[in-house]
C-alpha atoms as a PDB file:
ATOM      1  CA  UNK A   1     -79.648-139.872  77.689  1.00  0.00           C
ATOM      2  CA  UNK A   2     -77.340-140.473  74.590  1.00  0.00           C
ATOM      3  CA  UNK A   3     -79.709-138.652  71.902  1.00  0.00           C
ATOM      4  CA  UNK A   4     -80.427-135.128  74.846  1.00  0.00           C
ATOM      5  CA  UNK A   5     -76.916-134.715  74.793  1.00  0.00           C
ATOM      6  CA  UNK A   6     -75.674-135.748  71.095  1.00  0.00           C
ATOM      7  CA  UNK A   7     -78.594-132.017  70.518  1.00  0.00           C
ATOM      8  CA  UNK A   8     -76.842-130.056  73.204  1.00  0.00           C
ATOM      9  CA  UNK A   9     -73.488-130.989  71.624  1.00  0.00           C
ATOM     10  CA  UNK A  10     -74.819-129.952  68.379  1.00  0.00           C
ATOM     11  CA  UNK A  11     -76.254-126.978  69.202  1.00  0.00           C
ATOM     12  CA  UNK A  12     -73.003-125.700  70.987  1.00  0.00           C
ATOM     13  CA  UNK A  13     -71.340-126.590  67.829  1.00  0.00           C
ATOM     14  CA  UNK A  14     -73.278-124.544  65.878  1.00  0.00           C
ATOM     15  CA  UNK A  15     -73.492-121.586  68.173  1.00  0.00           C
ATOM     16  CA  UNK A  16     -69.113-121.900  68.404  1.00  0.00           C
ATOM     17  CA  UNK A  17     -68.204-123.934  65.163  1.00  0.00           C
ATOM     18  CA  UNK A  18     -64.763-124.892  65.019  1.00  0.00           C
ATOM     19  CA  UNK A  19     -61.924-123.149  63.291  1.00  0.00           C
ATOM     20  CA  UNK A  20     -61.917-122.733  59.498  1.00  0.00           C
ATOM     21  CA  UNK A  21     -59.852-125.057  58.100  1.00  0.00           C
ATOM     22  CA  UNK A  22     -57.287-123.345  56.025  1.00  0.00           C
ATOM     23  CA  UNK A  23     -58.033-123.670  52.281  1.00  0.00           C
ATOM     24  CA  UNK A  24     -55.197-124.835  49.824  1.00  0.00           C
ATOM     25  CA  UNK A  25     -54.474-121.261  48.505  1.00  0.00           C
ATOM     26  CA  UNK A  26     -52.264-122.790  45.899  1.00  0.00           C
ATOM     27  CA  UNK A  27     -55.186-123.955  43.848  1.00  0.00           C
ATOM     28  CA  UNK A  28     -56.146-120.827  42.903  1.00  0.00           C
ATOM     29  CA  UNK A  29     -55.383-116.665  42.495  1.00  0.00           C
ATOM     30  CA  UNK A  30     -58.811-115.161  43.784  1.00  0.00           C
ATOM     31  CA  UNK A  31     -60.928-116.314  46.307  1.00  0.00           C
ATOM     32  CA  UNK A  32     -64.616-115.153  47.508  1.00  0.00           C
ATOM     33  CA  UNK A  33     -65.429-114.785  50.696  1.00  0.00           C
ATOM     34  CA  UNK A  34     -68.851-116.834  51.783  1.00  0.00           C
ATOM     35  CA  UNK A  35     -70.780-116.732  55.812  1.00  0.00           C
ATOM     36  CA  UNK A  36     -72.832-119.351  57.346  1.00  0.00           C
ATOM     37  CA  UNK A  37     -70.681-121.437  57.032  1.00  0.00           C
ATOM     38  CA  UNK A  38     -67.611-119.604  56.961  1.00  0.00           C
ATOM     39  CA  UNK A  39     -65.340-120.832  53.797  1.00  0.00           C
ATOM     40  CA  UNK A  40     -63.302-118.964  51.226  1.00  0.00           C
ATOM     41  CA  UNK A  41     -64.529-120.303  47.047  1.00  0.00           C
ATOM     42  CA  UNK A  42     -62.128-120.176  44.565  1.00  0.00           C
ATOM     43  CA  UNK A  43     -62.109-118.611  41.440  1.00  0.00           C
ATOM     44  CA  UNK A  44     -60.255-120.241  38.846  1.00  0.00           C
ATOM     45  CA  UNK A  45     -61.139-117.902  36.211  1.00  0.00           C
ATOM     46  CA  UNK A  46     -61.138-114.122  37.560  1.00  0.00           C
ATOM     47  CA  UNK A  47     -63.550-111.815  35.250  1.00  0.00           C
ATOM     48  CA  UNK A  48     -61.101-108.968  33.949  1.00  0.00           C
ATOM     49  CA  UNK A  49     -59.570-107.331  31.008  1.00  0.00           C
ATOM     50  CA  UNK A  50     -56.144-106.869  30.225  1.00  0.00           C
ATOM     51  CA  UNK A  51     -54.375-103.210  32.330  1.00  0.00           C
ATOM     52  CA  UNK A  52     -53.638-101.824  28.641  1.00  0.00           C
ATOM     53  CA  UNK A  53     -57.031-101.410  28.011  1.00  0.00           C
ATOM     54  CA  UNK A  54     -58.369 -99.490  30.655  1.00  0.00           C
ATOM     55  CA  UNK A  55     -57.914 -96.073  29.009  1.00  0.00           C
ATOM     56  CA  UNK A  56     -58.057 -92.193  30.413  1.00  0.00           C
ATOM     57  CA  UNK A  57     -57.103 -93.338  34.119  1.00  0.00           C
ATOM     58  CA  UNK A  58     -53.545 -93.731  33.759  1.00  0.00           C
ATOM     59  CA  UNK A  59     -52.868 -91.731  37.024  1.00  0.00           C
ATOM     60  CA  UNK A  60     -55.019 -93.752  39.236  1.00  0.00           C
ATOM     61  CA  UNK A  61     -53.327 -96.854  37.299  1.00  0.00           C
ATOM     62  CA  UNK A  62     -49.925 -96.360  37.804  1.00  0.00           C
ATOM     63  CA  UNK A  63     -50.211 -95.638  41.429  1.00  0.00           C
ATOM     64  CA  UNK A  64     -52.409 -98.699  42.184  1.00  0.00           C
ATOM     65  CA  UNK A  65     -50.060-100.672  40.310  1.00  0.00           C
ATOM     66  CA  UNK A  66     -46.619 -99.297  42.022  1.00  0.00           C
ATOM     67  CA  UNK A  67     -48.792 -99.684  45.828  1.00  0.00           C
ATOM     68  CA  UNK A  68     -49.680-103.424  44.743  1.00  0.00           C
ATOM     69  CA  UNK A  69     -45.664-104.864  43.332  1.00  0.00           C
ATOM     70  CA  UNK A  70     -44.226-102.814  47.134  1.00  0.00           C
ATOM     71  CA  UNK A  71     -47.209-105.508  48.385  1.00  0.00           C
ATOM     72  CA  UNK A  72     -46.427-108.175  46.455  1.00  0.00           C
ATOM     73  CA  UNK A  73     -42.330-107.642  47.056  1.00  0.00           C
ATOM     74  CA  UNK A  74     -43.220-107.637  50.899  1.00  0.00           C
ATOM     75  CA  UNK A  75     -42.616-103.769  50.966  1.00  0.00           C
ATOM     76  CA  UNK A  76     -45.119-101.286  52.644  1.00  0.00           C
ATOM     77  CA  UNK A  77     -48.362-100.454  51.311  1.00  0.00           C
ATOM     78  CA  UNK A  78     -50.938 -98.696  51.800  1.00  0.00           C
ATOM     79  CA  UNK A  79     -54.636 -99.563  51.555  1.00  0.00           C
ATOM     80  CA  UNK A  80     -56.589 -97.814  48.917  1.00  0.00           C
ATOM     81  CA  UNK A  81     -60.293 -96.493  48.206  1.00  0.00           C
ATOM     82  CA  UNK A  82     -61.366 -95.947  44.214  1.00  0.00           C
ATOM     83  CA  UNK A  83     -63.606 -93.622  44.232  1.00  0.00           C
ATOM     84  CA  UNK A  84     -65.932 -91.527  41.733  1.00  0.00           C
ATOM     85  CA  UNK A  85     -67.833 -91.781  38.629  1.00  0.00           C
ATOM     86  CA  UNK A  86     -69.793 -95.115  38.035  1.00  0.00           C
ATOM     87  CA  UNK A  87     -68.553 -97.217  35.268  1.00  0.00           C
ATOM     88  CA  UNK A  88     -64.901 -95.667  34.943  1.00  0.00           C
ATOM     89  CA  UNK A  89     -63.111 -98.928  35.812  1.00  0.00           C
ATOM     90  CA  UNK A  90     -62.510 -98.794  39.512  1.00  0.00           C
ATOM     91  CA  UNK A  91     -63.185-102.754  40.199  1.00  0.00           C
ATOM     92  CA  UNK A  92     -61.624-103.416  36.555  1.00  0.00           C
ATOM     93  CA  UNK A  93     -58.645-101.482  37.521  1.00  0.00           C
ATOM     94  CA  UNK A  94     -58.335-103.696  41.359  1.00  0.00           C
ATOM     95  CA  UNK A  95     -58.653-106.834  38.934  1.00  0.00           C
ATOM     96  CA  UNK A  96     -56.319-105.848  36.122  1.00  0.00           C
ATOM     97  CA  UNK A  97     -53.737-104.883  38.427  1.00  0.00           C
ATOM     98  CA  UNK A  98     -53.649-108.080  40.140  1.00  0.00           C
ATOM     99  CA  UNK A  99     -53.301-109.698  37.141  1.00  0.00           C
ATOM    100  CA  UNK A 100     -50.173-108.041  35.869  1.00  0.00           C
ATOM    101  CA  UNK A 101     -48.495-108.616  39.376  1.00  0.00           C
ATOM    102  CA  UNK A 102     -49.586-111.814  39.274  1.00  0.00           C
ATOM    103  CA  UNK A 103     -48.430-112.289  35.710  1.00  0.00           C
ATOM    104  CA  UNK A 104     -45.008-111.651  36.884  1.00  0.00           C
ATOM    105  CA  UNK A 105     -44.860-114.522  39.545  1.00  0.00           C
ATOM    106  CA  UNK A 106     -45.308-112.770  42.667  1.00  0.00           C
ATOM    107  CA  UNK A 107     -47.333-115.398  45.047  1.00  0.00           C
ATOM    108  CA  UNK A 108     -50.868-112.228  45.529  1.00  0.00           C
ATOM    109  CA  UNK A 109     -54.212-113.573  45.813  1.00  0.00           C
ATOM    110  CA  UNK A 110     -57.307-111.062  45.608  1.00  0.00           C
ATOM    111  CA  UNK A 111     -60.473-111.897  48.100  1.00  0.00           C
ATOM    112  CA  UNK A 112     -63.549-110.899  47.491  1.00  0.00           C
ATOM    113  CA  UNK A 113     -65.741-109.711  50.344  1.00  0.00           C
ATOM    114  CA  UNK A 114     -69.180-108.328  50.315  1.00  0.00           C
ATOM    115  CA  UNK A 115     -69.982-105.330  51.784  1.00  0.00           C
ATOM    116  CA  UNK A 116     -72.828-106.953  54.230  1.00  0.00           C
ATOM    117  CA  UNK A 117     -70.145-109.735  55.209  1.00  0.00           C
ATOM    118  CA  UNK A 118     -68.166-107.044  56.462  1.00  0.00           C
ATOM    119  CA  UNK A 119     -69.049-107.962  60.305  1.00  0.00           C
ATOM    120  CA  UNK A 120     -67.245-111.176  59.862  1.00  0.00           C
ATOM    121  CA  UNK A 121     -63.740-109.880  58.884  1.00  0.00           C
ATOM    122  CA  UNK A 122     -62.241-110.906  61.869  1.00  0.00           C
ATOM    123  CA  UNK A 123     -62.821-114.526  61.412  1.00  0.00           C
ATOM    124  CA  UNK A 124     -60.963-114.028  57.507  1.00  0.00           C
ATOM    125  CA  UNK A 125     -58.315-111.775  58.736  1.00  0.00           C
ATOM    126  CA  UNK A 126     -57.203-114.713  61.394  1.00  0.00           C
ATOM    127  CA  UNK A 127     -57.744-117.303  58.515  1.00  0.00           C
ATOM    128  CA  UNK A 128     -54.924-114.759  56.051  1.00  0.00           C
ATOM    129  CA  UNK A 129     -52.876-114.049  58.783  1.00  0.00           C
ATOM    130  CA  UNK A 130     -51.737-118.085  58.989  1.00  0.00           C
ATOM    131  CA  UNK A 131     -50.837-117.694  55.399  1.00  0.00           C
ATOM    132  CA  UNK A 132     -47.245-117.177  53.712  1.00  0.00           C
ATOM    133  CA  UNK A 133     -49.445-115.624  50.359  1.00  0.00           C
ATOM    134  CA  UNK A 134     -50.087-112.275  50.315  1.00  0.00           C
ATOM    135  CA  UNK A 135     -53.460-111.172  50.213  1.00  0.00           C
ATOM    136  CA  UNK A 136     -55.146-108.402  48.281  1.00  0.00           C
ATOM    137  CA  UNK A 137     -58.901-107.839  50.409  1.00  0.00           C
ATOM    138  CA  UNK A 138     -61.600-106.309  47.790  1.00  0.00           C
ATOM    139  CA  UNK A 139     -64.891-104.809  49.177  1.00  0.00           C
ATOM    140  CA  UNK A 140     -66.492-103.443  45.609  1.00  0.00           C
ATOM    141  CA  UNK A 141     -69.424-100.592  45.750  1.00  0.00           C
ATOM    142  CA  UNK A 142     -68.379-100.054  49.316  1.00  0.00           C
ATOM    143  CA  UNK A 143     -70.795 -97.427  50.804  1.00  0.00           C
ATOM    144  CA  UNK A 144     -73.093 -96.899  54.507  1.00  0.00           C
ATOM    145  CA  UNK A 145     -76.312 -95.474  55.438  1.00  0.00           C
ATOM    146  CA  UNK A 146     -76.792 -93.478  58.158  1.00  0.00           C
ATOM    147  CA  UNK A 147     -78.008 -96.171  60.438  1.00  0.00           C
ATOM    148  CA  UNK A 148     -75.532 -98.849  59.351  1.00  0.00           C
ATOM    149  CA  UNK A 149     -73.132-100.095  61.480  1.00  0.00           C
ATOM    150  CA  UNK A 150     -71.149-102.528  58.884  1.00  0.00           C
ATOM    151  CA  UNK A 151     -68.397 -99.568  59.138  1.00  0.00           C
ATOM    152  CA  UNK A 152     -67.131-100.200  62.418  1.00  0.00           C
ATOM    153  CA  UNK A 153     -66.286-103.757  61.355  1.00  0.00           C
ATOM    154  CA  UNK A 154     -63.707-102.062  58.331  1.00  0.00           C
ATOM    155  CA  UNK A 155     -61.764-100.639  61.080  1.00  0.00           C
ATOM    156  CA  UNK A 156     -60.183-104.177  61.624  1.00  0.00           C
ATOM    157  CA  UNK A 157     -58.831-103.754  58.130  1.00  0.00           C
ATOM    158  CA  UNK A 158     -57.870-100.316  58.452  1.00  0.00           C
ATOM    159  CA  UNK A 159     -56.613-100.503  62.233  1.00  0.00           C
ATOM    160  CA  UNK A 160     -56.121-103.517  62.957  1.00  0.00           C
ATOM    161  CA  UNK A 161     -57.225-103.280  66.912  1.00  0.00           C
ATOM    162  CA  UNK A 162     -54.733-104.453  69.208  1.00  0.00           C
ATOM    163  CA  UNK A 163     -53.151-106.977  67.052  1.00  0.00           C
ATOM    164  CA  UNK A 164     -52.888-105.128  63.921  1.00  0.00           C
ATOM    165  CA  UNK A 165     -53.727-105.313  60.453  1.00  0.00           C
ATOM    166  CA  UNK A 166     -51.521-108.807  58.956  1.00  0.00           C
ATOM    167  CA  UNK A 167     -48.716-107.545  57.015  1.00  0.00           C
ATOM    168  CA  UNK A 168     -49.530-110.144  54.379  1.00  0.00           C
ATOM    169  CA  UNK A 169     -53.070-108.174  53.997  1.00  0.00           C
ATOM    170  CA  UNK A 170     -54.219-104.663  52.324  1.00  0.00           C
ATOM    171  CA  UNK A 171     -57.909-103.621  51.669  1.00  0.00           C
ATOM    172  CA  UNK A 172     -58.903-102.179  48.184  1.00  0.00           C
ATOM    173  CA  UNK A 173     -62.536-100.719  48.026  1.00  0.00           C
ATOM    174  CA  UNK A 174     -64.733 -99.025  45.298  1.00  0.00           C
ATOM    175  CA  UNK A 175     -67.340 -96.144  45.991  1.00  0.00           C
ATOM    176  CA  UNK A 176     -69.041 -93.531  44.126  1.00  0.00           C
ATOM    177  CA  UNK A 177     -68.770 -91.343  47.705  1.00  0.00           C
ATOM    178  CA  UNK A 178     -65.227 -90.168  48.254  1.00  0.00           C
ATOM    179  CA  UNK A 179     -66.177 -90.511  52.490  1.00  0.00           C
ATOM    180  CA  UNK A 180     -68.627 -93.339  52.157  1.00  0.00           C
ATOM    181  CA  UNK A 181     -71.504 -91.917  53.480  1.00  0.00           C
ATOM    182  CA  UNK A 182     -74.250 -89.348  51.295  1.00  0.00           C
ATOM    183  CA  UNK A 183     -73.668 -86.152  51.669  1.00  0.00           C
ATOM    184  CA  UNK A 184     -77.256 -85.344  52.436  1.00  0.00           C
ATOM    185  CA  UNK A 185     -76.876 -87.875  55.258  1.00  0.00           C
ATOM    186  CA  UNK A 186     -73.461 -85.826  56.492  1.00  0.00           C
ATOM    187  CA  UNK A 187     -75.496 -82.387  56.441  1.00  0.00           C
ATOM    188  CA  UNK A 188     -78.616 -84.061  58.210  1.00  0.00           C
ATOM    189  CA  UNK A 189     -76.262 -84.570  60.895  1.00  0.00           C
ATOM    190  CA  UNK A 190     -74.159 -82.273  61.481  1.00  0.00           C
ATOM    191  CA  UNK A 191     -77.516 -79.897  62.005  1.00  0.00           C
ATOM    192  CA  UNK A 192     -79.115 -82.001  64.084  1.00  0.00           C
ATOM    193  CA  UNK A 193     -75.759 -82.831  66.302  1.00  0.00           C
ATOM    194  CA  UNK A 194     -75.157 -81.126  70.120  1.00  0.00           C
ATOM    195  CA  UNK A 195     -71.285 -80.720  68.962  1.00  0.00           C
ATOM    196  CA  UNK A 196     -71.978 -80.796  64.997  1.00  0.00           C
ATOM    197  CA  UNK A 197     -67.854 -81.450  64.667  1.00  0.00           C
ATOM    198  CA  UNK A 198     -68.585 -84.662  66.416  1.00  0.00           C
ATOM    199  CA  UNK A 199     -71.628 -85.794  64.872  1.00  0.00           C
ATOM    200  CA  UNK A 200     -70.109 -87.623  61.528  1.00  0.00           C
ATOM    201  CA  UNK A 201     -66.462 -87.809  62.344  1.00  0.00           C
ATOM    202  CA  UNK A 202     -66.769 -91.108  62.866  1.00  0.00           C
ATOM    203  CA  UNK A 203     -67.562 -92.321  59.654  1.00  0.00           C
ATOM    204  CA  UNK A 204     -66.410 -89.182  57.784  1.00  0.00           C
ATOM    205  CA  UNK A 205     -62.620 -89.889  58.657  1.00  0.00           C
ATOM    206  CA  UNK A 206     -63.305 -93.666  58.193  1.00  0.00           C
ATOM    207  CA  UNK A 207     -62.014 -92.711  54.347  1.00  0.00           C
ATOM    208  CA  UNK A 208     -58.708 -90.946  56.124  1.00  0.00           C
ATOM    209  CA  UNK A 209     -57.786 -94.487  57.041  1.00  0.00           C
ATOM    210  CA  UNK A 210     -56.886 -95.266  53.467  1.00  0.00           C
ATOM    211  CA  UNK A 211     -53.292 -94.255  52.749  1.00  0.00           C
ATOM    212  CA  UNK A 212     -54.682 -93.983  48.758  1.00  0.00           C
ATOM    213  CA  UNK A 213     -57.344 -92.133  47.233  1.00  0.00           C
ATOM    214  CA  UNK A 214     -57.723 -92.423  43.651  1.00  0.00           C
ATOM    215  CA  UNK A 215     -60.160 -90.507  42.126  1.00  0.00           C
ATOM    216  CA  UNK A 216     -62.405 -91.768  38.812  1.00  0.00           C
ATOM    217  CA  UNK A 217     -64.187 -89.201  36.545  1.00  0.00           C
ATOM    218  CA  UNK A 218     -66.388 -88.970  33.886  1.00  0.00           C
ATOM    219  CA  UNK A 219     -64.401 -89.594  30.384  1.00  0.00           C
ATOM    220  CA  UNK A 220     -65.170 -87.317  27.192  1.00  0.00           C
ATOM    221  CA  UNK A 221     -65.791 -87.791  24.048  1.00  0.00           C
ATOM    222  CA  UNK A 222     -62.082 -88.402  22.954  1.00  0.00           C
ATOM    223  CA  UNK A 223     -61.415 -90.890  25.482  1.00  0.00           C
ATOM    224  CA  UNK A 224     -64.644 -92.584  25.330  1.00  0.00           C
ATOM    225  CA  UNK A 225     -63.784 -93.732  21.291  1.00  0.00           C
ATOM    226  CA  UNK A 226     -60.531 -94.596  22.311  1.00  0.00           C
ATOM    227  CA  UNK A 227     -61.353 -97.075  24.583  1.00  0.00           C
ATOM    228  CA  UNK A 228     -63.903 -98.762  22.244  1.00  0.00           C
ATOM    229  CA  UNK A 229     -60.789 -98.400  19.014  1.00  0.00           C
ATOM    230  CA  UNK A 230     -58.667-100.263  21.797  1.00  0.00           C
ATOM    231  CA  UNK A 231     -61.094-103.069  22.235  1.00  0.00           C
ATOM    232  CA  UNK A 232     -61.278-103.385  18.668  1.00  0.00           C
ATOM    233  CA  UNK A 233     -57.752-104.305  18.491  1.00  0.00           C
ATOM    234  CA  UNK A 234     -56.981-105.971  21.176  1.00  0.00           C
ATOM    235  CA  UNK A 235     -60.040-108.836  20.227  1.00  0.00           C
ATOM    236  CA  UNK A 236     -59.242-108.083  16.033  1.00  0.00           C
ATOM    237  CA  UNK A 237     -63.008-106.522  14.924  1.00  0.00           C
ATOM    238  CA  UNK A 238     -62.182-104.569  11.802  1.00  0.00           C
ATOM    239  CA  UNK A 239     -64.617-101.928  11.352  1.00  0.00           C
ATOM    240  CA  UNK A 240     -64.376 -98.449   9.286  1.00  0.00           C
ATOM    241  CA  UNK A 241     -63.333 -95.614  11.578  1.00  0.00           C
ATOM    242  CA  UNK A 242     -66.105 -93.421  10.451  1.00  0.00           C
ATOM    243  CA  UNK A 243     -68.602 -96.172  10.802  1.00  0.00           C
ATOM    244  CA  UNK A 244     -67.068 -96.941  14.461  1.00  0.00           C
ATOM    245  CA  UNK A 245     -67.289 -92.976  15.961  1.00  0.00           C
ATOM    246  CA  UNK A 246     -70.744 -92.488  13.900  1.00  0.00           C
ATOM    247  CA  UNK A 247     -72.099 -96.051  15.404  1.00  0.00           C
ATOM    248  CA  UNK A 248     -70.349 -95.227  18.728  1.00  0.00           C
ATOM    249  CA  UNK A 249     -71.410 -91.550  19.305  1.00  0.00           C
ATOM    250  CA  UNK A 250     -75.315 -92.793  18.126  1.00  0.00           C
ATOM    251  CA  UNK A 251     -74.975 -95.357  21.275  1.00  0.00           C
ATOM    252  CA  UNK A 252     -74.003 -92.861  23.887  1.00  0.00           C
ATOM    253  CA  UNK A 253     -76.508 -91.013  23.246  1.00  0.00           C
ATOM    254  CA  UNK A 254     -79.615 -93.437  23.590  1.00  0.00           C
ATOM    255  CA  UNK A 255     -77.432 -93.971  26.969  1.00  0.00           C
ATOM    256  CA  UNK A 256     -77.209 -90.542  28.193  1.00  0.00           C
ATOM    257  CA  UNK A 257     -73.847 -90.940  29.504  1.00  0.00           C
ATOM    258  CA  UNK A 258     -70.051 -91.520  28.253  1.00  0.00           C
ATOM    259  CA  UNK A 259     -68.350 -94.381  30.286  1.00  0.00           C
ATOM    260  CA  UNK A 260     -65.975 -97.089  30.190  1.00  0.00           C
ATOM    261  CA  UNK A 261     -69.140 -99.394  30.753  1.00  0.00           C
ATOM    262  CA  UNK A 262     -71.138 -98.025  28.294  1.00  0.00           C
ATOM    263  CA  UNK A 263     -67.909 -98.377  25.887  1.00  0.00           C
ATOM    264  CA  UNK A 264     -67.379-101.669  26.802  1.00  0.00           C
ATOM    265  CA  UNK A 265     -71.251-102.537  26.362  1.00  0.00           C
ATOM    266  CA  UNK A 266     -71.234-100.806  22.684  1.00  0.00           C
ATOM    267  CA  UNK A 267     -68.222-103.249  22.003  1.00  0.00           C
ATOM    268  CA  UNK A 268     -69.794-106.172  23.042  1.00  0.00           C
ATOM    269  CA  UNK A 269     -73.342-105.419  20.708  1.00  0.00           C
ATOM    270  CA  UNK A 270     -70.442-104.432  17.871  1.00  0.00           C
ATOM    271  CA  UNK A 271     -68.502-107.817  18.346  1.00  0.00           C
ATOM    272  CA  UNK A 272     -71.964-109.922  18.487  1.00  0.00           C
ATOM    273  CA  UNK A 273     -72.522-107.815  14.996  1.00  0.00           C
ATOM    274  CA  UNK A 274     -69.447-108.765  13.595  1.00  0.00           C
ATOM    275  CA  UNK A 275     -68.902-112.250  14.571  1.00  0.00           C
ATOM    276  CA  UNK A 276     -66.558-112.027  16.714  1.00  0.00           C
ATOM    277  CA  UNK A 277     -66.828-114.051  19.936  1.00  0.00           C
ATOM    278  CA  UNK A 278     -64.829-112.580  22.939  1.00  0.00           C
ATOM    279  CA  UNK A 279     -63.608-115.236  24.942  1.00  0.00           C
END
């Protein structure tokens, strides 16, 4: 009889593990959020560049940065979506910023959660809320399909139900749609709808919930050689500044597009060129 009931005790166990153990959130500043089994991975070295280099979006900057020390000091805050143009430093802005708080010994950590992980925020928000850290929540490329029901999971985030959102926890998601959704998929709708108003407000005013919108656009020409000139310094590649703009402008234009990405990808070829390692 042992070995029937040693199965049905492990397959209740699977179908209701036990609680998470709470990970030692001293051992490190950013964490990524994993499913089956539940856990939180730390990152001991966080992928970012330094604020000071993230040129031509020093509105959105300054604002994420003020919203993230009131967090940090314990103040209110609100949550905030980056949205816009692809490549204009919305997840290297989320990063950087952490960084400088952290930099100035205020006790943030930023978690990383996937977008399709999104239905088990529930289970994290319980595991932060236990916590004396403070706890920046980053959802990166954060966007739904018409059929996708991931959305409705945010709202614990956003709303926070009948407990409410953890005071020691704000959400900060990217998107190249300012509400989420396509517009295409809005229209299709909102045509097709008995009470058209209805039809999308759902998800439409999902994006209302965030108490920040900070809006990325495309750089010009100006901008976009500034950012490369500030790379240049920052990691010491000496190059002639007619050389740089002629080499510079010649690469944006095989790309087809002006971006902090596509500066930050001509740096890289121009610091293999030169030598110069980047770590």
């Amino acid at each position: 009889m042992a070995d029937p009931l040693d199965r049905i005790a492990a397959a209740l166990e699977r179908m209701s593990p036990a609680p998470l153990d709470a990970p030692d959130f001293n051992s490190a500043d950013a964490f990524v959020w994993h499913v089956s089994p539940d856990r939180l991975e730390p990152v001991t070295k966080i992928n970012r560049v330094d604020l000071d280099l993230l040129v031509g979006i020093n509105r959105s900057r300054d604002t994420l940065l003020s919203n993230t020390l009131q967090f940090a000091k314990g103040l209110p805050a609100n949550n905030a979506l980056l949205w816009g143009a692809r490549g204009m430093g919305k997840s290297s802005l989320v990063k950087a910023v952490h960084g400088a708080v952290t930099a100035q010994q205020y006790d943030l950590k930023l978690v990383e959660v996937q977008r399709e992980d999104l239905p088990s925020i529930g289970r994290l928000l319980n595991l932060l809320r236990a916590s004396a850290a403070r706890f920046v929540i980053f959802c990166d490329d954060l966007s739904f399909s018409h059929d996708d029901e991931h959305y409705k999971s945010l709202k614990a985030v956003l709303d926070g139900g009948i407990e409410g959102r953890p005071d020691n926890v704000v959400l900060y998601a990217t998107s190249n749609r300012r509400h989420l959704m396509p517009r295409d998929m809005i229209e299709n709708e909102r045509s097709s709808a008995i009470n058209p108003a209805e039809a999308v407000e759902e998800k439409v005013s999902l994006s209302d919930r965030f108490g920040l919108w900070l809006g990325f656009h495309p750089c010009d020409q100006d901008e976009y050689l500034m950012m490369i000139r500030g790379y240049c310094d920052a990691y010491g590649v000496d190059v002639d500044p007619d050389t740089l703009r002629a080499e510079a402008i010649e690469w944006q234009a095989t790309r087809g597009s002006r971006s902090g990405r596509v500066a930050w990808q001509f740096f890289c070829d121009l610091a293999g060129r030169r030598g110069v390692t980047l770590s």
